[in-house]
Protein backbone atom coordinates (compact mmCIF):
# COMPACT_ATOMS: atom_id res chain seq x y z
CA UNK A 1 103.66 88.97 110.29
CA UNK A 2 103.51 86.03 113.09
CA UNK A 3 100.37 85.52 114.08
CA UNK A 4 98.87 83.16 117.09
CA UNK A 5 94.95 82.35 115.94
CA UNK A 6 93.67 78.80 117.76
CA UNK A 7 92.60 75.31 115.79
CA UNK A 8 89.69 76.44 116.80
CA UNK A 9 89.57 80.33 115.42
CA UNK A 10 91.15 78.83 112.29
CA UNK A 11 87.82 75.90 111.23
CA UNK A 12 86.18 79.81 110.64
CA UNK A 13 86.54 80.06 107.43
CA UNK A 14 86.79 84.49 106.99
CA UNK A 15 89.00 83.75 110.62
CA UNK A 16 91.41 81.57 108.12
CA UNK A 17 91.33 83.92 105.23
CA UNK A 18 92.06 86.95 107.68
CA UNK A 19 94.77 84.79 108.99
CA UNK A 20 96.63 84.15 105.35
CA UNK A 21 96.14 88.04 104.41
CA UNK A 22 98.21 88.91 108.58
CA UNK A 23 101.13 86.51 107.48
CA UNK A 24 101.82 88.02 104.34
CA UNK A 25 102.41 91.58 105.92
CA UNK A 26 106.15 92.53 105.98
CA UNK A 27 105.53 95.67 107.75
CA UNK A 28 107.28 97.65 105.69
CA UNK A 29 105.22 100.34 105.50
CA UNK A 30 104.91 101.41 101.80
CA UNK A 31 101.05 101.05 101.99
CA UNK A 32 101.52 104.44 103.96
CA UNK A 33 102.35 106.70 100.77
CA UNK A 34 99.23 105.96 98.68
CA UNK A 35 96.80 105.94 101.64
CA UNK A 36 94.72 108.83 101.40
CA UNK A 37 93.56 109.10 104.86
CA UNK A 38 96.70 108.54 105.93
CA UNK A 39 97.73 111.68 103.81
CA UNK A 40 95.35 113.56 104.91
CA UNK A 41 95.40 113.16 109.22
CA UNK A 42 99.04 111.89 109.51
CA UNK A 43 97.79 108.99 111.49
CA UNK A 44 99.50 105.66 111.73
CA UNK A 45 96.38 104.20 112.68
CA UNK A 46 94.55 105.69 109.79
CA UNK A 47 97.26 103.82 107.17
CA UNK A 48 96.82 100.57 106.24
CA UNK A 49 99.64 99.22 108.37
CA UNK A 50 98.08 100.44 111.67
CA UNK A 51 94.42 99.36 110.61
CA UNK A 52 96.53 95.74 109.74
CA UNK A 53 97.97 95.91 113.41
CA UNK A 54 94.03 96.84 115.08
CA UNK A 55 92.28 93.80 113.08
CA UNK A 56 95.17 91.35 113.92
CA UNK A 57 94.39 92.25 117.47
CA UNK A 58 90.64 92.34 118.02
CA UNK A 59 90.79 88.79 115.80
CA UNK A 60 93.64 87.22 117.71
CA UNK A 61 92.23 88.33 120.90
CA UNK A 62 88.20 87.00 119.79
CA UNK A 63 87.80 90.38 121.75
CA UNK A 64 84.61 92.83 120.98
CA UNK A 65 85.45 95.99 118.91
CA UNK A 66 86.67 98.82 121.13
CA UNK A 67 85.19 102.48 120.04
CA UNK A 68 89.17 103.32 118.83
CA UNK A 69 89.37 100.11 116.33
CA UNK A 70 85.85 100.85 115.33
CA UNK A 71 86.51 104.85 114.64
CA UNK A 72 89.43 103.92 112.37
CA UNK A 73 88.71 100.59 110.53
CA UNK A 74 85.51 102.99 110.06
CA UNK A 75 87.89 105.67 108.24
CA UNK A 76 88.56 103.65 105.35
CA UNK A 77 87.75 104.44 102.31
CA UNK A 78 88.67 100.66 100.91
CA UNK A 79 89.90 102.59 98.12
CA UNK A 80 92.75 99.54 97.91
CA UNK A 81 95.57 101.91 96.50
CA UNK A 82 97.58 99.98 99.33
CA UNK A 83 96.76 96.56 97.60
CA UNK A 84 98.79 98.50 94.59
CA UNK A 85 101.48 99.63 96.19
CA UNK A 86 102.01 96.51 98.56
CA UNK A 87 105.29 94.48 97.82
CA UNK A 88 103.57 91.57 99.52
CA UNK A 89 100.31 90.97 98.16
CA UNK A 90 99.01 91.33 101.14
CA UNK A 91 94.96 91.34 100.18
CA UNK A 92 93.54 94.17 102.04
CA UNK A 93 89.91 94.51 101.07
CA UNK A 94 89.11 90.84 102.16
CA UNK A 95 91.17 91.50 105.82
CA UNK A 96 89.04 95.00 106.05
CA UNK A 97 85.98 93.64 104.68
CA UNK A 98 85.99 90.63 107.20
CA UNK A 99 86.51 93.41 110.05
CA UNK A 100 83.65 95.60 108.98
CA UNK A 101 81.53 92.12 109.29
CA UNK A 102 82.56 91.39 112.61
CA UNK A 103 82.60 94.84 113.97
CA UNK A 104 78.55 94.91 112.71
CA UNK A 105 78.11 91.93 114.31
CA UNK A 106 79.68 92.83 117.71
CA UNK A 107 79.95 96.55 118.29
CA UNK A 108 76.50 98.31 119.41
CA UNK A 109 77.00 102.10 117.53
CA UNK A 110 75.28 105.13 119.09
CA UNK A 111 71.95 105.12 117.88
CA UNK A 112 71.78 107.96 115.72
CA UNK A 113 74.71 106.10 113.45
CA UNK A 114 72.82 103.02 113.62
CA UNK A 115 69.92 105.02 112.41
CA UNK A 116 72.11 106.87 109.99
CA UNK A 117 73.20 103.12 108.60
CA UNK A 118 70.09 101.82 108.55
CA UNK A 119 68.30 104.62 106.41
CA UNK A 120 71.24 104.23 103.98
CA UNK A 121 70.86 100.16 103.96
CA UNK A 122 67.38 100.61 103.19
CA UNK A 123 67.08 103.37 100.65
CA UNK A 124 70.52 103.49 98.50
CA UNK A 125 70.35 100.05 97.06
CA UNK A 126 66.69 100.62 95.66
CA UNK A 127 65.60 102.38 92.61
CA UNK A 128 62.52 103.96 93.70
CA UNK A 129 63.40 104.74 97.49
CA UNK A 130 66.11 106.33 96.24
CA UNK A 131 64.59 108.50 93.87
CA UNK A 132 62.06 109.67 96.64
CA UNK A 133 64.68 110.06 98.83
CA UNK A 134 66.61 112.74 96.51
CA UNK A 135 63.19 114.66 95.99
CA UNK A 136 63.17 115.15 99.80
CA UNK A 137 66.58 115.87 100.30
CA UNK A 138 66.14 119.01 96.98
CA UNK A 139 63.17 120.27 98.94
CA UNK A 140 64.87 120.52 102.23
CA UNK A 141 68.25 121.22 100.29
CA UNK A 142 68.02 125.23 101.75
CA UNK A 143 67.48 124.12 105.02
CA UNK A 144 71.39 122.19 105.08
CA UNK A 145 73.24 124.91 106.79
CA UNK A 146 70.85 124.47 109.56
CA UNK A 147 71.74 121.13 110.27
CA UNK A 148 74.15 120.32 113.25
CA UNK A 149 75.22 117.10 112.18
CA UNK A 150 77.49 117.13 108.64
CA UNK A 151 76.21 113.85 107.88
CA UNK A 152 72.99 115.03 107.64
CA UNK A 153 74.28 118.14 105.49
CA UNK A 154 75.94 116.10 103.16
CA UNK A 155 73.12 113.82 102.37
CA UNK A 156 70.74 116.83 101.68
CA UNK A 157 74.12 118.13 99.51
CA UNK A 158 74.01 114.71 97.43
CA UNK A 159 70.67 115.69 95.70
CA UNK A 160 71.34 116.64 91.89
CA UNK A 161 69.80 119.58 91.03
CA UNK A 162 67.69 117.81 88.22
CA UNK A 163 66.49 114.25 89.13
CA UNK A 164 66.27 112.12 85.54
CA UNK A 165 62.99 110.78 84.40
CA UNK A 166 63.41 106.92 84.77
CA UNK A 167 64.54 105.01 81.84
CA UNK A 168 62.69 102.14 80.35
CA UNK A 169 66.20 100.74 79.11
CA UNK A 170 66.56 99.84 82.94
CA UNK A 171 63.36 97.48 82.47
CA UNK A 172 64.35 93.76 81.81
CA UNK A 173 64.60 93.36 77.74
CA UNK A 174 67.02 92.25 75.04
CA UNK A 175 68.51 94.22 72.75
CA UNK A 176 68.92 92.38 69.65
CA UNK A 177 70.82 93.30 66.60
CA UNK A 178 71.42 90.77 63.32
CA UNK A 179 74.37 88.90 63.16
CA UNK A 180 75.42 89.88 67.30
CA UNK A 181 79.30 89.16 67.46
CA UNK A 182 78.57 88.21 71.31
CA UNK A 183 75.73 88.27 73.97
CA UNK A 184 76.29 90.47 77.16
CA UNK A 185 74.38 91.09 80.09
CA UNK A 186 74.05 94.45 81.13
CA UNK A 187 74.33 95.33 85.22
CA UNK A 188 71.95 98.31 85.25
CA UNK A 189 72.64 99.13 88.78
CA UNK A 190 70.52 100.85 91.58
CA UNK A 191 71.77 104.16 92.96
CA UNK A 192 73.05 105.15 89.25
CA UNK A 193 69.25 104.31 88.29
CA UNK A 194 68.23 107.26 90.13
CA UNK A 195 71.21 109.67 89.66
CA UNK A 196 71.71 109.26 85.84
CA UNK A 197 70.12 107.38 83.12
CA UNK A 198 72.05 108.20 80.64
CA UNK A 199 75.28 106.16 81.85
CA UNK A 200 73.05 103.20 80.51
CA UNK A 201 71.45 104.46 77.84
CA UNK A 202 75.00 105.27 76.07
CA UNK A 203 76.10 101.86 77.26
CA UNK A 204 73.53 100.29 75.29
CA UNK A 205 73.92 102.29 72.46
CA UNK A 206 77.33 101.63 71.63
CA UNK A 207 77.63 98.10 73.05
CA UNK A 208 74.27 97.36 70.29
CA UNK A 209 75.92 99.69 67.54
CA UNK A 210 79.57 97.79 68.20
CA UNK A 211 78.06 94.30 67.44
CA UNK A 212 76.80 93.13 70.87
CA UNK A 213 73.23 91.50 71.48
CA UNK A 214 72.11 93.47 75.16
CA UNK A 215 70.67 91.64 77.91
CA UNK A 216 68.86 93.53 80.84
CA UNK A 217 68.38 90.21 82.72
CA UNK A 218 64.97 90.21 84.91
CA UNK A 219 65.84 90.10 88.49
CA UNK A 220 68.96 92.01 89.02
CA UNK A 221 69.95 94.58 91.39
CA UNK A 222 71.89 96.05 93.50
CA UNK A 223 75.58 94.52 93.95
CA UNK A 224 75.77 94.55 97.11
CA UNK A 225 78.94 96.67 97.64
CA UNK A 226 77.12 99.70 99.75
CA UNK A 227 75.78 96.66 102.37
CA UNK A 228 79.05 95.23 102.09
CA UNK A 229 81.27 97.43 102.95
CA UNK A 230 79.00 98.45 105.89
CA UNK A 231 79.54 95.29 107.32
CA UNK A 232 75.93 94.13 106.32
CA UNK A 233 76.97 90.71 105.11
CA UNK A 234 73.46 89.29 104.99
CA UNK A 235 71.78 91.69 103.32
CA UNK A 236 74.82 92.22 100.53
CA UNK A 237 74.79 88.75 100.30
CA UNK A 238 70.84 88.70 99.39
CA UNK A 239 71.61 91.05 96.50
CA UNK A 240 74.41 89.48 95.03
CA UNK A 241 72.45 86.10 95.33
CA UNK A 242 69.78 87.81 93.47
CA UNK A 243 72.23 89.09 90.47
CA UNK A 244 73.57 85.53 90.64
CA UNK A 245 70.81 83.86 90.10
CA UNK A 246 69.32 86.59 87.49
CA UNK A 247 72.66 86.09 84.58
CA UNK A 248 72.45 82.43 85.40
CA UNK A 249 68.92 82.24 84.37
CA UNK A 250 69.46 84.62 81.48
CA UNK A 251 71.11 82.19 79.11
CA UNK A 252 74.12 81.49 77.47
CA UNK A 253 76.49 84.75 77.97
CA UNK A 254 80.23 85.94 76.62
CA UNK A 255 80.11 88.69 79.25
CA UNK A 256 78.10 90.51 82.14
CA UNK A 257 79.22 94.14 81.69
CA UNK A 258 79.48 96.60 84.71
CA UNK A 259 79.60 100.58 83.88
CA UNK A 260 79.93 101.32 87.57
CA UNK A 261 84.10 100.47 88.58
CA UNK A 262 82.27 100.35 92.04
CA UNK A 263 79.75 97.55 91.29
CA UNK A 264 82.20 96.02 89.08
CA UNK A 265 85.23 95.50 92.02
CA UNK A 266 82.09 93.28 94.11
CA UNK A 267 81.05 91.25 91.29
CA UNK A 268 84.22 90.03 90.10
CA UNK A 269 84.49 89.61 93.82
CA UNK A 270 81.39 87.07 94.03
CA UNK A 271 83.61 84.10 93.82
CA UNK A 272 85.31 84.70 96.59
CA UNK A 273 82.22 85.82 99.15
CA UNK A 274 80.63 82.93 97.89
CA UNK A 275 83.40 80.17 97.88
CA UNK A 276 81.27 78.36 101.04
CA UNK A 277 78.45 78.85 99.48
CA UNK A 278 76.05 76.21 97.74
CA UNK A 279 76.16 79.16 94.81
CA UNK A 280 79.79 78.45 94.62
CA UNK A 281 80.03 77.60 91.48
CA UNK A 282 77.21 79.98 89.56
CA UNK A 283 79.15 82.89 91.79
CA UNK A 284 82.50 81.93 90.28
CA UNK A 285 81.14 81.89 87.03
CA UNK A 286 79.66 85.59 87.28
CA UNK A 287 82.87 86.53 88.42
CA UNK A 288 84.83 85.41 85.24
CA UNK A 289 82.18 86.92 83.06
CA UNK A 290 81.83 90.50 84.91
CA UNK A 291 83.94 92.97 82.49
CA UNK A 292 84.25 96.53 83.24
CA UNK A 293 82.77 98.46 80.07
CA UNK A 294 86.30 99.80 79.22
CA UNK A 295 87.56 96.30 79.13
CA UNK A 296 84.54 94.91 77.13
CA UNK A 297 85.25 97.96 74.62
CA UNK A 298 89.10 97.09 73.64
CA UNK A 299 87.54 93.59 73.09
CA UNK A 300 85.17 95.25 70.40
CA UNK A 301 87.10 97.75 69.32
CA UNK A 302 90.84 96.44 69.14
CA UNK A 303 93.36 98.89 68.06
CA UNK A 304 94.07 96.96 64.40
CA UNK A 305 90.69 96.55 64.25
CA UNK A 306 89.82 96.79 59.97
CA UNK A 307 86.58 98.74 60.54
CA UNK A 308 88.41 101.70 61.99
CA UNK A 309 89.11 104.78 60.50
CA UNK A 310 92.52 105.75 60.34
CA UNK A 311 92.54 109.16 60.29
CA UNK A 312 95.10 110.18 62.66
CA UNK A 313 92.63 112.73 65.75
CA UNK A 314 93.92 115.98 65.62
CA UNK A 315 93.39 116.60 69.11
CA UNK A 316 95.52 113.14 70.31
CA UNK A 317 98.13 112.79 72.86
CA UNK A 318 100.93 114.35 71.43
CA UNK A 319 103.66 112.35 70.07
CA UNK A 320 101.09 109.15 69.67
CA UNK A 321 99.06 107.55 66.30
CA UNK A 322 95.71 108.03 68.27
CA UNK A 323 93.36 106.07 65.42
CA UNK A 324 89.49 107.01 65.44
CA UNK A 325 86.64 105.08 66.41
CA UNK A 326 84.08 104.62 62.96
CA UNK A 327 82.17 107.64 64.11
CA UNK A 328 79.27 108.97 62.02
CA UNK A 329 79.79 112.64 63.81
CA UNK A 330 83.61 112.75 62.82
CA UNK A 331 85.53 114.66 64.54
CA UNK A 332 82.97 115.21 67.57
CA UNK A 333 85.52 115.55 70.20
CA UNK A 334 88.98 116.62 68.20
CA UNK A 335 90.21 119.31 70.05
CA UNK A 336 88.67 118.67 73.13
CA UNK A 337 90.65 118.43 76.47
CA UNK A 338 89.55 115.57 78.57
CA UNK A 339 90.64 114.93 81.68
CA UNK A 340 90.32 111.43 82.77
CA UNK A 341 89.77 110.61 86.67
CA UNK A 342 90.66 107.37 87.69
CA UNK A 343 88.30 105.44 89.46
CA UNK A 344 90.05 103.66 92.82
CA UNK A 345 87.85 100.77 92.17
CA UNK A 346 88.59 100.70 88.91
CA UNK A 347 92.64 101.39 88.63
CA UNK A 348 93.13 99.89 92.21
CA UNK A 349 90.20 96.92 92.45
CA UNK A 350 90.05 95.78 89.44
CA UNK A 351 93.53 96.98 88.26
CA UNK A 352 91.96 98.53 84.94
CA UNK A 353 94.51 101.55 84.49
CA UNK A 354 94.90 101.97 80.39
CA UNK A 355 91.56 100.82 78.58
CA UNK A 356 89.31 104.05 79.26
CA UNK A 357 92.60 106.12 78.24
CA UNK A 358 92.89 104.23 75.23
CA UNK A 359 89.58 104.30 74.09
CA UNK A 360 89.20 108.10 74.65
CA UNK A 361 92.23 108.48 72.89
CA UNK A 362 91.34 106.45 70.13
CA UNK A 363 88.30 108.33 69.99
CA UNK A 364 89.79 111.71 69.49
CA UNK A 365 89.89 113.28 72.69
CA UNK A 366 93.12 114.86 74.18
CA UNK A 367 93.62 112.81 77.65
CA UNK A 368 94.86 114.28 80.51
CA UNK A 369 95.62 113.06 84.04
CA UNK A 370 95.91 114.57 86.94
CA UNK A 371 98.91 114.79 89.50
CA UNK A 372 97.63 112.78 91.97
CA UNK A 373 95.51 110.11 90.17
CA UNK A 374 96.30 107.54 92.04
CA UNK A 375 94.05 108.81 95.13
CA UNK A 376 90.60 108.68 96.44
CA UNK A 377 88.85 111.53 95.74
CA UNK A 378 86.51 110.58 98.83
CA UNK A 379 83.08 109.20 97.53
CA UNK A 380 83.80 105.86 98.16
CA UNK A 381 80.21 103.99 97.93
CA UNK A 382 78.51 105.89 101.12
CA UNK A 383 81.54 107.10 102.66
CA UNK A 384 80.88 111.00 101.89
CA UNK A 385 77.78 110.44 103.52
CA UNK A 386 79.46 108.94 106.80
CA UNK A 387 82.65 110.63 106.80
CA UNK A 388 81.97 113.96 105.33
CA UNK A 389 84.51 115.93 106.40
CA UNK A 390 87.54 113.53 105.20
CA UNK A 391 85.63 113.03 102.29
CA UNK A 392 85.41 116.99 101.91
CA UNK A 393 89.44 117.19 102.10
CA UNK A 394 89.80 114.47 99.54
CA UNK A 395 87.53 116.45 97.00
CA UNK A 396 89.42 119.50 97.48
CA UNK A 397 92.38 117.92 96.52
CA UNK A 398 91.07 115.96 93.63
CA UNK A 399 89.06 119.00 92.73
CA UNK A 400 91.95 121.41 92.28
CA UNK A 401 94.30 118.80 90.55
CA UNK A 402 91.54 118.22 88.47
CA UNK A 403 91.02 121.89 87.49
CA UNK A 404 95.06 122.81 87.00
CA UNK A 405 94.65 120.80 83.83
CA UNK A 406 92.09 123.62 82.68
CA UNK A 407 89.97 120.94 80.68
CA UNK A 408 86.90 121.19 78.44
CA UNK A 409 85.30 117.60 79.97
CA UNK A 410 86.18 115.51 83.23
CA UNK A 411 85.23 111.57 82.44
CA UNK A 412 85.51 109.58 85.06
CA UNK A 413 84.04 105.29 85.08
CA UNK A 414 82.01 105.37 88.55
CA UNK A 415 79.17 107.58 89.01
CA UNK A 416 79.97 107.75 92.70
CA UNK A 417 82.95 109.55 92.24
CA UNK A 418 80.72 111.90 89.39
CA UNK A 419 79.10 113.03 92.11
CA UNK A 420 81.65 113.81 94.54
CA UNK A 421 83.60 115.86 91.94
CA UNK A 422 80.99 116.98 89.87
CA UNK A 423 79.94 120.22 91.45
CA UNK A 424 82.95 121.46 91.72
CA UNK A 425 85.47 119.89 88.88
CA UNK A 426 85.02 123.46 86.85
CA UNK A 427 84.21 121.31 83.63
CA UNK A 428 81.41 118.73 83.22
CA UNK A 429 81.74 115.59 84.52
CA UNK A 430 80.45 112.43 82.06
CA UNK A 431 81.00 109.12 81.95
CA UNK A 432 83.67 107.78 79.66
CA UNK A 433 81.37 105.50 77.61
CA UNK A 434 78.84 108.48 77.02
CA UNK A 435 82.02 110.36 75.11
CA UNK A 436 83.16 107.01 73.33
CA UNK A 437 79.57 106.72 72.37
CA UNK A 438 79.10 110.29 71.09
CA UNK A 439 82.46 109.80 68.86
CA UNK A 440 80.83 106.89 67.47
CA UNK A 441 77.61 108.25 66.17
CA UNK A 442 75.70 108.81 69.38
CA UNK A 443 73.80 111.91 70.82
CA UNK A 444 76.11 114.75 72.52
CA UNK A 445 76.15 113.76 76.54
CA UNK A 446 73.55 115.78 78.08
CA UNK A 447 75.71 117.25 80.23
CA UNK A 448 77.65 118.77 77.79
CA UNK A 449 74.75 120.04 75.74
CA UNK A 450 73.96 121.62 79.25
CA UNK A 451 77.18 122.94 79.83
CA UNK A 452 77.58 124.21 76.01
CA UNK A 453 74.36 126.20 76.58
CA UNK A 454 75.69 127.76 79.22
CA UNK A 455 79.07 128.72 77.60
CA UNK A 456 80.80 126.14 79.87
CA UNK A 457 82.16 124.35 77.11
CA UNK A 458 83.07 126.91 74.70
CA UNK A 459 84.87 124.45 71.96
CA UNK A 460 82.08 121.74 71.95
CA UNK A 461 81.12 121.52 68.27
């Protein structure tokens, strides 16, 4: 794509970036068939493509965001399936993130959105606000249908019906064990801190039962991603300095591990939003330490390793030599149909596509996959919050691809999209490190023990 930015638009540095992302678009429109909004309204300017076409402009042009550009740069999910499918390489989430920034700092919303994206900036990133927050919204849960706005609807809808105690895993600590094969950090998270402990707890569990010394390093927080991709660079740039400076001051680490694809797609990301930055360097270092769980696990756990047990699952893939994890439950989830829901931050941003089906497999479980895994199933950090009703089409999508598999479990690697799909998946919905840590010796997920005592699960064991 030809593109005619000044000298003087080019010494800006996100301007120059935006630029090299513009010339590498051929146009040729394949983005178009993995978009999901584009799927779902038929819209050229809700495709990647047209999006490509309204940024080039309103840069080019140094020209204030118009309400159209706004409404559809808005509309994405910045799922990234596009950076998949592009020929090009044309990098996507830096053009769209760059966009959101500028539209924040140029574009006056109506007030009740800028309300609407304050409240979120202000409570979502933070433990305790948070958790307060979801007690209010499950007391004024029966008054939703009431409310004329959807937005409002579905943030009283986002409150899970039980709210978790808090977990003093979460508190900064080390987990030692004797002879540790490697030290990790552990990113705890913030909105998963409130919505479910027990992603962590597991985490801990099998990372400390696999070998690995656990760090909970004091100081860290939020990512940054649900500030970022609101266009909010200072304040997501005030969390990720704070995570920075947190592993840096936590010693000498082999990894910082990241059981939230969402979280995980920023991190490894920090290099980049930092590369101007007098943090350069510490932020490029977190980047090339920040492992996805799944990925940390096949490091642990490698398919030859001599500690497993070679008993071949009898509820593998069919046709494969599925080998167990060591388990001291054996056979804990033989015969049990998962089905695994890829993560769009974690297949598309961090291009993590086989590990979690590996391990699962591995680990007993039969793995399924739905038709249309590649797409969004519409959570999308706080875009079911903002965009409800796309967000409602996308569920009912992934929701009923999901259930034509007819599965016993749904595991999925980002609590966001947990609860999107959750409610309505017709199976429980866990985390695909709570499984691998039940095969290998851990407590049944809580969900499932819920589930099994309500005859949900009928071949849980």
């Amino acid at each position: 794509m030809q593109t005619t930015f000044t000298p003087a638009q080019l010494d800006d540095p996100a301007t120059a970036r935006s630029n090299q992302i513009l010339r590498a678009c051929v146009h040729c429109g394949f983005c178009t068939a993995t978009c999901p909004t584009y799927q779902v309204l038929g819209d050229e300017l809700d495709s990647p493509r047209g999006r490509i076409y309204l940024i080039k402009d309103m840069l080019e042009n140094d020209r204030d965001p118009d309400p159209t550009t706004v409404k559809h740069i808005d509309r994405c999910l910045s799922c990234l399936a596009c950076m998949t499918t592009c020929p090009s390489g044309v990098h996507y989430m830096h053009l769209v993130d760059h966009a959101r920034a500028y539209i924040e700092a140029r574009y006056t919303r109506p007030w009740p959105e800028r309300a609407l994206r304050w409240v979120l900036a202000q409570v979502l990133p933070y433990p305790r606000r948070f958790r307060l927050a979801l007690a209010g919204a499950k007391l004024a849960r029966p008054l939703a249908r009431f409310m004329p706005d959807p937005r409002l609807r579905a943030m009283l809808h986002m409150a899970p019906k039980v709210i978790p105690p808090v977990s003093r895993n979460d508190d900064p600590q080390t987990f030692a064990v004797p002879d540790a094969k490697m030290r990790v950090a552990l990113m705890t998270g913030c909105a998963q801190r409130a919505l479910n402990t027990d992603i962590n707890d597991a985490t801990i569990r099998l990372l400390t039962r696999l070998g690995a010394e656990v760090v909970i390093a004091d100081g860290q927080g939020c990512c940054g991603a649900l500030t970022h991709h609101m266009g909010k660079e200072d304040a997501s740039h005030a969390s990720a300095a704070a995570n920075i400076r947190a592993w840096m001051q936590a010693g000498d680490l082999d990894a910082i591990v990241i059981n939230t694809s969402g979280c995980g797609t920023t991190v490894k990301d920090y290099g980049h939003m930092f590369r101007n930055d007098p943090l350069a360097a510490d932020a490029a270092r977190v980047s090339a330490l920040a492992r996805d769980i799944s990925e940390m696990l096949l490091d642990l756990m490698p398919a030859d390793c001599p500690q497993l047990d070679l008993n071949v699952a009898k509820g593998g893939i069919a046709g494969t030599d599925a080998q167990r994890l060591p388990s001291q439950a054996a056979g804990a989830g033989e015969g049990l149909r998962v089905a695994y829901h890829a993560a769009c931050s974690l297949q598309h941003g961090q291009q993590v596509k086989a590990a979690p089906k590996m391990l699962l497999q591995r680990a007993g479980f039969t793995v399924l996959e739905p038709a249309d895994s590649h797409l969004c199933c519409g959570s999308a950090g706080t875009y079911n919050l903002m965009q409800p009703v796309i967000a409602g089409q996308l569920k009912d999508r992934k929701v009923a691809t999901l259930a034509a598999l007819t599965p016993d479990i749904v595991a999925a690697g980002n609590i966001g999209c947990m609860m999107q799909i959750g409610d309505a998946a017709g199976a429980p919905i866990v985390h695909t490190v709570e499984l691998l840590d039940w095969a290998t010796g851990g407590p049944q997920p809580p969900a499932l023990s819920r589930a099994s005592a309500h005859r949900a699960v009928p071949r849980l064991r």
